[in-house]
Structures are given as structure tokens and as C-alpha cells.
Protein backbone atom coordinates (compact mmCIF):
# COMPACT_ATOMS: atom_id res chain seq x y z
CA UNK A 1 84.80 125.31 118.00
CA UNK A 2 88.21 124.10 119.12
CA UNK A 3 90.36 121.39 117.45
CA UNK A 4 88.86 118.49 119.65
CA UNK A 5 85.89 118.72 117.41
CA UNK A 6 84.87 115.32 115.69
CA UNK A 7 85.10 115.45 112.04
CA UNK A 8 83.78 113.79 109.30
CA UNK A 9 85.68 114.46 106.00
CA UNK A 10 85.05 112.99 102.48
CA UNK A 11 86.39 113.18 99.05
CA UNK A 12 85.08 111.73 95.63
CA UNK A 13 86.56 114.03 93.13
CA UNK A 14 89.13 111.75 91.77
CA UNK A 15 89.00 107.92 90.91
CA UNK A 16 89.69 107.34 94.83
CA UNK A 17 87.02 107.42 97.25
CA UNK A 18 88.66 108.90 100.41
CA UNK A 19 86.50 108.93 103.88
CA UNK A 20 88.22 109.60 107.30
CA UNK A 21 87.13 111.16 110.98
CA UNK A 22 89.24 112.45 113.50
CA UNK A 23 88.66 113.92 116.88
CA UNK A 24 91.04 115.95 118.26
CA UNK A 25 93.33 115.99 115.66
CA UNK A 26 93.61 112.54 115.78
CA UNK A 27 92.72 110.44 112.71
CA UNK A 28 90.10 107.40 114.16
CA UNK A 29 89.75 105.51 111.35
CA UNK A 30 89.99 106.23 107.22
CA UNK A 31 89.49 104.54 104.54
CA UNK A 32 90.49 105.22 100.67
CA UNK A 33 89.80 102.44 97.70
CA UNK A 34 89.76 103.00 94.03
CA UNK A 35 86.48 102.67 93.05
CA UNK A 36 86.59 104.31 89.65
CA UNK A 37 83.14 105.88 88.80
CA UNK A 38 80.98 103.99 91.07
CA UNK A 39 80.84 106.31 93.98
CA UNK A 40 77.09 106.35 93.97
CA UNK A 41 77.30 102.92 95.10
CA UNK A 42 80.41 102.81 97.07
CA UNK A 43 80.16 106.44 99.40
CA UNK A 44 77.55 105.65 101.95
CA UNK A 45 79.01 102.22 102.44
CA UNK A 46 82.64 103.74 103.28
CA UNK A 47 81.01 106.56 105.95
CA UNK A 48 79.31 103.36 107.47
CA UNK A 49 82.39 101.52 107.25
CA UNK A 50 84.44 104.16 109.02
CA UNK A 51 82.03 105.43 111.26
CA UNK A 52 82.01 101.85 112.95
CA UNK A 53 85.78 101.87 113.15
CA UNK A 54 85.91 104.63 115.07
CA UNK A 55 83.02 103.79 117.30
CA UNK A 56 80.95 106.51 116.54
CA UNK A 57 77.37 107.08 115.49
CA UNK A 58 76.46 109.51 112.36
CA UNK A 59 75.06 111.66 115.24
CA UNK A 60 78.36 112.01 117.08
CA UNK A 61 79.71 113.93 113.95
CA UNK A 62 80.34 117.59 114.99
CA UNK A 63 81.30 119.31 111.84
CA UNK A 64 81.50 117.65 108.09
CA UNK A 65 83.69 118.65 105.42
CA UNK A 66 83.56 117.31 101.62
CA UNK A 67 85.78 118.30 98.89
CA UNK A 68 84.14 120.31 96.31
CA UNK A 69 86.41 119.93 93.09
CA UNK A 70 87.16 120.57 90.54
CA UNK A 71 87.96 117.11 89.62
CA UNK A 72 85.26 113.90 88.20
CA UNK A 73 82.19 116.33 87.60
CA UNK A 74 80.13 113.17 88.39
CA UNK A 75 82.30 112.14 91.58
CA UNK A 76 82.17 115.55 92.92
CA UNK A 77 78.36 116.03 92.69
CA UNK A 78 77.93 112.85 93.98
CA UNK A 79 80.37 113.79 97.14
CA UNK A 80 78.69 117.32 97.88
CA UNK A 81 75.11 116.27 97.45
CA UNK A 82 75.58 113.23 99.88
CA UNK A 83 77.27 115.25 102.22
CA UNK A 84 74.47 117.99 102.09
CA UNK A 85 72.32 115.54 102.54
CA UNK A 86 74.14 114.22 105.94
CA UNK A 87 74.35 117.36 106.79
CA UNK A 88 70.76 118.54 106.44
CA UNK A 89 69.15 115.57 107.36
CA UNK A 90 71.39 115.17 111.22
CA UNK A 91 71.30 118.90 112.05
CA UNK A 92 75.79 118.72 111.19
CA UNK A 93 77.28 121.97 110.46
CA UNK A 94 79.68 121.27 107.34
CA UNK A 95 82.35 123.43 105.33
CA UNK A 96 83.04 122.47 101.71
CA UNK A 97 87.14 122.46 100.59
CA UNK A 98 88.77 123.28 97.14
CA UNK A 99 90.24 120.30 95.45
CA UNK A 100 93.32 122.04 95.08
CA UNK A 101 93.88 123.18 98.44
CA UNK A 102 93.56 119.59 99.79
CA UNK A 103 96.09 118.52 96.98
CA UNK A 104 98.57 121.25 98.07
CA UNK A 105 98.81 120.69 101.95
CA UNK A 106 99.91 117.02 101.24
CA UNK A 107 102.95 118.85 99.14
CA UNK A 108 105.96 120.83 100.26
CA UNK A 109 107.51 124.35 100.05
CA UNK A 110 106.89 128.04 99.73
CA UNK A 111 104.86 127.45 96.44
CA UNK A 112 102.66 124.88 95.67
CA UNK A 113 101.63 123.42 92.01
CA UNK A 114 98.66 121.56 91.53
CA UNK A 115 97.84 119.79 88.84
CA UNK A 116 95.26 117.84 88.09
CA UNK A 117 94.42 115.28 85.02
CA UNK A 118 90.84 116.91 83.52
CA UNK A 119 90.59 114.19 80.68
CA UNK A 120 90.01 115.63 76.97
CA UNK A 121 93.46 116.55 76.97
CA UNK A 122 93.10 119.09 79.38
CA UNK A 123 94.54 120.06 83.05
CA UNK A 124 92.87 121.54 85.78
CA UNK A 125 95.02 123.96 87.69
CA UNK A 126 96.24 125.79 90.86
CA UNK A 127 99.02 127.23 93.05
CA UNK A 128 98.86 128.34 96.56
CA UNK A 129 102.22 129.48 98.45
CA UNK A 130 102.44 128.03 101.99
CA UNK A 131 103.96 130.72 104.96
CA UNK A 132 104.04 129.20 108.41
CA UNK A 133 101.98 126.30 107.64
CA UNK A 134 99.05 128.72 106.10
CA UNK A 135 98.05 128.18 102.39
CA UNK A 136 96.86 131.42 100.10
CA UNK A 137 95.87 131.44 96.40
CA UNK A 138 98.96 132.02 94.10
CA UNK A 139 96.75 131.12 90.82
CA UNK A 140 92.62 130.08 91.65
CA UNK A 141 91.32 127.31 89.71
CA UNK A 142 91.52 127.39 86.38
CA UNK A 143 91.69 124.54 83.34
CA UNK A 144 93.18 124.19 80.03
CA UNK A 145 95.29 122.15 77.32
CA UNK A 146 98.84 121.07 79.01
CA UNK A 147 100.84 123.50 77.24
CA UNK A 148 98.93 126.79 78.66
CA UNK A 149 99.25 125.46 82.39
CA UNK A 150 102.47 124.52 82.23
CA UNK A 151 103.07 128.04 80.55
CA UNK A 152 100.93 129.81 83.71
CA UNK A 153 103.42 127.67 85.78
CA UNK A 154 106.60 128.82 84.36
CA UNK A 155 105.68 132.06 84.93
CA UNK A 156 104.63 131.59 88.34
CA UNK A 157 108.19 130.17 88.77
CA UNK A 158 110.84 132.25 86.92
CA UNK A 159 113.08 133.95 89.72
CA UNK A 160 110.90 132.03 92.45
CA UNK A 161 113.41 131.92 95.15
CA UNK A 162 111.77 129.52 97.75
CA UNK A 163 111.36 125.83 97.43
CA UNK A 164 108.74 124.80 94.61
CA UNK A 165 106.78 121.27 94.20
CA UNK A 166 104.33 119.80 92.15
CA UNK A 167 101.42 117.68 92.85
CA UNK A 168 98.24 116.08 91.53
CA UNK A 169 97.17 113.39 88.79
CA UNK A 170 98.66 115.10 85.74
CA UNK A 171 101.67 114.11 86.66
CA UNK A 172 100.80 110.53 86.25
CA UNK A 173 100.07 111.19 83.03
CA UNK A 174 102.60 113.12 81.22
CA UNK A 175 105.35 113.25 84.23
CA UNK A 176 108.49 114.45 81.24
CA UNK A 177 106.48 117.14 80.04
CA UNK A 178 106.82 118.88 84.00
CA UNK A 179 110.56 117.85 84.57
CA UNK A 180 111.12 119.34 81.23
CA UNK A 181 109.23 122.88 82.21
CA UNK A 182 109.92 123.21 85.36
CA UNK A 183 113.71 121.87 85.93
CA UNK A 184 113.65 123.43 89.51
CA UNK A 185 110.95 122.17 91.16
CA UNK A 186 110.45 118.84 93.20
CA UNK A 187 107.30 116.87 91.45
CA UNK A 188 105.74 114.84 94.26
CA UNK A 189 104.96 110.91 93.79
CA UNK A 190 102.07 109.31 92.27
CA UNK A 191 100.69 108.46 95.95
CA UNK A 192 100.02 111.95 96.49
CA UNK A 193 97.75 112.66 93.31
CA UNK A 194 94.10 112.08 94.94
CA UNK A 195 93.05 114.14 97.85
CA UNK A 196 94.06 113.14 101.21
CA UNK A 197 90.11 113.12 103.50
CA UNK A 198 92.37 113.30 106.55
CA UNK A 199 94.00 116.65 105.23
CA UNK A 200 91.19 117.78 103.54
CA UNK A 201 89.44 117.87 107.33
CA UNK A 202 92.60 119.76 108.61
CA UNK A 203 91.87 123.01 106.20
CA UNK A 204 88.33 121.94 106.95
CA UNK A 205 89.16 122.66 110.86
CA UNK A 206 90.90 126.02 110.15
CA UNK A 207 88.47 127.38 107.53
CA UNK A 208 85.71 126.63 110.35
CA UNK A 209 87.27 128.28 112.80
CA UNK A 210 88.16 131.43 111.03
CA UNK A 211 84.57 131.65 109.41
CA UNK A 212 82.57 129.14 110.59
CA UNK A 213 80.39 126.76 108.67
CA UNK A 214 79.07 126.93 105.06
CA UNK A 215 75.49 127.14 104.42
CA UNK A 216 74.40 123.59 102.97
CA UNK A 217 71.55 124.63 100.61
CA UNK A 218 74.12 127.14 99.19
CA UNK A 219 77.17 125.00 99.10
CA UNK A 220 77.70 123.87 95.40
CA UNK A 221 80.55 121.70 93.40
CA UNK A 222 83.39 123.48 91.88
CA UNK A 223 83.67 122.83 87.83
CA UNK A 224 85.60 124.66 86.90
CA UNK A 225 84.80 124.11 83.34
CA UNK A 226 81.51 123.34 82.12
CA UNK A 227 80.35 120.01 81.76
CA UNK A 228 79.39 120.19 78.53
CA UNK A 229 82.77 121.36 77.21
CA UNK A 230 82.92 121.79 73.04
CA UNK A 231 85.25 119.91 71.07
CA UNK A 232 87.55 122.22 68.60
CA UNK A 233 85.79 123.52 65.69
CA UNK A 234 82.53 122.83 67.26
């Protein structure tokens, strides 16, 4: 499958719902609105919505790609299960996408921070370094209290010699504590925190082409954590 395929590309693992196609590299129509925790109601109406802005029928969709977290555990079930479904139910080949990696194409440099806000005082976390315009795992998904990712990140940093940036949703939340840890590195603005759909079809594209699809009944959300996380002392 070539670049001119037709993609349909959605994201609900943050507080944004984000829904875009393209064909041929070319973005036909997106959408992205803030619709807090109400993407059961709001997910199918965007895919509509942008499937009539672009002129094209559900069944015109060559390949679907859906973020799969970590992020909103509800958000991102919500997102993989309707895509499955989509997928299943029109005969689409589709290819899930890490959270993180989506996060880190929209940012800059030879190494990319992501991090993102997990609630309960806790970060979810990830670094990729980017060679060539190709993205590979520096740290894999991983989640904690602030202090312990910003520690994994200081590491990943000392005597880095290429360019360094940060991006995601924690940094709309405690921005000082990053400036203060990592003095070198270029944090990214607050525009930038949710997953881009139009990017996160882009590593859909090239993870399709250098493995083909994912198997729907086998595709599942990324946690992370578990859901029901303990409280301290517990």
C-alpha cells in the first residue's frame, strides 16, 4: 500500500477528540473539539462529520488508524473499540498507534520527551529519539509520581549532545517543575499536548507499510497502569 492510500485516523485518549482523513498525504478534512469525557457521545458524530467534508463514504476508507494510549483509560477504550468496530464491521484494515509516538512527531529534535498528565498525581511517560525523520523508543511507556519521571528524564539527558524537547499535557500542569530539571531542553507549547489524528495517521502510514495491518480482534488499549490503581498505604 503506497502513500495515496485514504486514511481514517482517530484519537480519544486525551480531553480532545481528534478525527482527520487524508488521501495521499493530503489532510481532507479534520476536526478536533474538547469534549471532556463524553466521547461515547461525541466520536461517531465527528467520523460522520468529517467523512462528509471530505466527500467520502465510510466505505471509501482504505486503512484506519486509532491511537491506543496510554492516556483517559475511558477515552482510549472508547477510541479502540469504535474503531474495531469500523473496522470489523466495513471489511477496513486498521493499525493501532502509541500515544506517545503521536505526541513526539508533533515535537522537535534528536530526542523526544513525552509527557503526559495521568491524574492522581502521576505522569505517564516516554522518549523516542528522531534520525532522519524516523522515531525509535529511547524509554517505552511507563508511569509514575512527577519526581521519578522527571528523574528517568534527567538521566536520559545528562551529556545528550543533540537538540532535546518536551511535549505532552504535564506540562500544562506543572510547566516550572520541567524548566527547573531539564534547563537544556526546549518544552513545546500547550497546543501541542493532545495527539495530533493527522500525525497520528502519518506513523499510521509508515507502520503499515513496514508491517502491514494489525489484527482487530487482537488490537487492545495501552494502560499502562492499571485502572484500578491503589492509593498509598492501601
Amino acid at each position: 500500500m503506497t502513500r495515496s492510500v485514504r486514511i481514517l485516523a482517530i484519537d480519544t485518549s486525551s480531553e480532545l477528540g481528534a478525527v482527520a482523513l487524508l488521501e495521499a498525504g493530503l489532510v481532507r478534512a479534520s476536526m478536533q473539539a474538547r469534549v471532556m469525557h463524553r466521547h461515547g457521545e461525541t466520536l461517531l458524530p465527528h467520523v460522520d462529520r468529517v467523512l462528509q467534508l471530505s466527500g467520502f463514504a465510510i466505505g471509501a476508507v482504505e486503512l484506519l488508524a486509532v491511537g491506543l494510549g496510554p492516556g483517559s483509560f475511558t477515552g482510549v477504550r472508547i477510541g479502540v473499540a469504535t474503531a474495531k468496530g469500523l473496522a470489523l464491521a466495513c471489511g477496513i484494515p486498521m493499525v493501532g498507534v502509541r500515544t506517545s509516538r503521536a505526541l513526539a512527531r508533533a515535537a522537535t529534535g534528536a530526542l523526544r520527551l513525552v509527557a503526559i498528565d495521568a491524574k492522581k498525581d502521576e505522569r505517564f511517560a516516554a522518549a523516542y529519539t528522531c534520525r532522519d525523520g524516523k522515531l525509535a523508543p529511547a524509554l517505552e511507556d511507563l508511569h509514575g509520581p512527577p519526581a521519578e519521571v522527571l528523574s528517568r528524564f534527567g538521566r536520559l539527558t545528562g551529556g545528550y549532545e543533540g537538540e532535546v524537547s518536551v511535549v505532552g499535557s504535564a506540562l500544562t500542569v506543572h510547566r516550572a517543575a520541567f524548566e527547573i530539571a531539564l534547563p537544556g531542553a526546549t518544552l513545546l507549547p500547550a497546543v501541542l499536548a493532545a495527539p495530533s489524528a493527522t500525525l497520528l495517521a502519518q506513523e499510521a502510514l509508515e507502520a503499515h507499510a513496514a508491517s502491514g495491518p494489525d489484527d482487530p480482534e487482537a488490537l487492545l488499549p495501552i494502560y499502562v497502569r492499571g485502572a484500578d490503581t491503589k492509593l498509598p498505604g492501601a
